[in-house]
Protein backbone atom coordinates (compact mmCIF):
# COMPACT_ATOMS: atom_id res chain seq x y z
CA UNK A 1 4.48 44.66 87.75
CA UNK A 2 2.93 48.05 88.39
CA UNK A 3 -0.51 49.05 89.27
CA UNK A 4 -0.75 50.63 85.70
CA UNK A 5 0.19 47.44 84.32
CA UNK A 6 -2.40 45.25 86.43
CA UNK A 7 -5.04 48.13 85.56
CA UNK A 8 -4.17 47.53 81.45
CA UNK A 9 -4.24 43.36 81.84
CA UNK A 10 -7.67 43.57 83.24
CA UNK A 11 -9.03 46.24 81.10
CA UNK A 12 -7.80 44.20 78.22
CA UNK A 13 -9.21 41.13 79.77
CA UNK A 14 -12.59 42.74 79.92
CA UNK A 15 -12.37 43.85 76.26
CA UNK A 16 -11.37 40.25 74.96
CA UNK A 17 -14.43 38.67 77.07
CA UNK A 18 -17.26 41.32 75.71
CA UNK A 19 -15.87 42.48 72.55
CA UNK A 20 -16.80 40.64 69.28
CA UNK A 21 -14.10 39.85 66.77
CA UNK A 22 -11.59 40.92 68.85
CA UNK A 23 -8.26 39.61 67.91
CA UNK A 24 -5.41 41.11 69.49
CA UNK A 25 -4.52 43.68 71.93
CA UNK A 26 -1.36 45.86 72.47
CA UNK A 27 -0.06 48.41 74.44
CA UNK A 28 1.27 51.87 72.99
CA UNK A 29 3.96 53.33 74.62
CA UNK A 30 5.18 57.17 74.79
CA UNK A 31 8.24 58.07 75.93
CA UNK A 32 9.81 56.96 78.99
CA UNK A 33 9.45 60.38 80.79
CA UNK A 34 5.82 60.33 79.46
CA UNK A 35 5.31 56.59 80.47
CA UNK A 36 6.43 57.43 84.53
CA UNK A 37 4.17 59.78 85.27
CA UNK A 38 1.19 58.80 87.06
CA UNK A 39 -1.21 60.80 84.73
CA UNK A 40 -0.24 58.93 81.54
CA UNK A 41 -3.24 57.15 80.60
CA UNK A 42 -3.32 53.57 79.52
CA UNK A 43 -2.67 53.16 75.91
CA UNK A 44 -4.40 50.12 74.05
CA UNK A 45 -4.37 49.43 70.72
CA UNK A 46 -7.24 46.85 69.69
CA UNK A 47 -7.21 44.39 66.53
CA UNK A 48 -11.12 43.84 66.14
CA UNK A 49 -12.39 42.14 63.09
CA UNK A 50 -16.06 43.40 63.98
CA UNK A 51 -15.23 47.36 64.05
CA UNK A 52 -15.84 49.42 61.38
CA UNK A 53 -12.56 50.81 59.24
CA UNK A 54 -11.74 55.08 60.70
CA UNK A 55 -8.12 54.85 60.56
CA UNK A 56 -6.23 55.94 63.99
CA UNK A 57 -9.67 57.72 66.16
CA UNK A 58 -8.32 57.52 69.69
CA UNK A 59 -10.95 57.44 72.04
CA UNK A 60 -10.44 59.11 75.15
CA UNK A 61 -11.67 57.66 78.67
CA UNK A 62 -11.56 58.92 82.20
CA UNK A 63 -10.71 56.78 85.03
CA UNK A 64 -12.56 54.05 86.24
CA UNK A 65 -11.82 53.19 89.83
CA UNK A 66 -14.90 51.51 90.37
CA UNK A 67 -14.29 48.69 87.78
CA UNK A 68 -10.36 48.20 88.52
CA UNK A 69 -8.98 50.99 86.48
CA UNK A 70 -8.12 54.20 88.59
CA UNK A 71 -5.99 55.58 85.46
CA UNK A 72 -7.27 57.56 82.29
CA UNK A 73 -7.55 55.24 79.14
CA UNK A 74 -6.93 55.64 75.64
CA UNK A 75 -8.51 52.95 72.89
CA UNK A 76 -7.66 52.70 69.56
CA UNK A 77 -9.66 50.45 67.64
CA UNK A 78 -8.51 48.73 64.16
CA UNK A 79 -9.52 46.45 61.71
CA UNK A 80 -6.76 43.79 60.71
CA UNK A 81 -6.05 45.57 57.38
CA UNK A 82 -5.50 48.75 59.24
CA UNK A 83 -3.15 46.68 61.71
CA UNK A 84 -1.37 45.81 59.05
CA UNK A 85 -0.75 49.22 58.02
CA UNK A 86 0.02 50.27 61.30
CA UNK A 87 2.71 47.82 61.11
CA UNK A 88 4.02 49.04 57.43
CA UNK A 89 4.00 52.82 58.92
CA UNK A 90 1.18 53.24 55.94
CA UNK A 91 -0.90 54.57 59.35
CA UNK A 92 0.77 56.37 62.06
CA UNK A 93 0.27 56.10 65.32
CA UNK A 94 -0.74 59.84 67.49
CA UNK A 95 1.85 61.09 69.77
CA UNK A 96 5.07 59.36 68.90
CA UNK A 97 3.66 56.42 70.38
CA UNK A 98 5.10 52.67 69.27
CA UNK A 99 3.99 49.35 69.66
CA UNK A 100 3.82 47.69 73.20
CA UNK A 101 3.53 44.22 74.32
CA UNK A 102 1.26 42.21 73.41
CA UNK A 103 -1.78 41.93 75.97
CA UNK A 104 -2.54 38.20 76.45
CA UNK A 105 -5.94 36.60 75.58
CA UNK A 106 -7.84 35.01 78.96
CA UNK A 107 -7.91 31.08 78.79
CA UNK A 108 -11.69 30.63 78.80
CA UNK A 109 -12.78 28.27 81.48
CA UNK A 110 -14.43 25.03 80.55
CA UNK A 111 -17.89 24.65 81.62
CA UNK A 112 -18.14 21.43 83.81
């Protein structure tokens, strides 16, 4: 697994842990070329019940080496109806980019 890839699991960690309503999380992939250079940012797409409807807004993020992530992010945030459309190709994603994997959800530790 790649830095890149170590840098996206614990950015989407972060997001599950402090994000209300979150619900899923994938990556978005460019091309391959685009996807081996270093300057590509990290590409999440994020399923959150408690965000408001915009369609595909991409927010763009710098790096944040401080917190784990030493690459430039990109966030996408959806509702599950727009997911849903995202998945019928009723809403396009920027760029050319497709569907990733599927960023896991942290096991919560019990309290004990």
């Amino acid at each position: 697994m790649s830095r890149k890839d170590d840098a996206a699991r614990l950015l989407a960690r972060s997001h599950f842990e402090f994000e209300p309503g979150m619900q899923r999380i994938f990556r978005l992939t460019g091309s391959a070329e685009a996807e081996s250079r270093e300057s590509e940012p990290i590409k999440l797409l994020e399923v959150n019940e408690a965000t408001v409807a915009t369609g595909i807004l991409p927010l763009h993020f710098g790096p944040m080496p401080e917190s784990g992530v030493p690459y430039p992010t990109v966030i996408i945030a959806v509702t599950p109806e727009e997911f849903e459309k995202v998945n019928s190709h009723e809403l396009r994603l920027p760029n050319n980019w497709d569907l990733g994997e599927e960023m896991p959800r942290p096991v919560l530790e019990k309290a004990g």
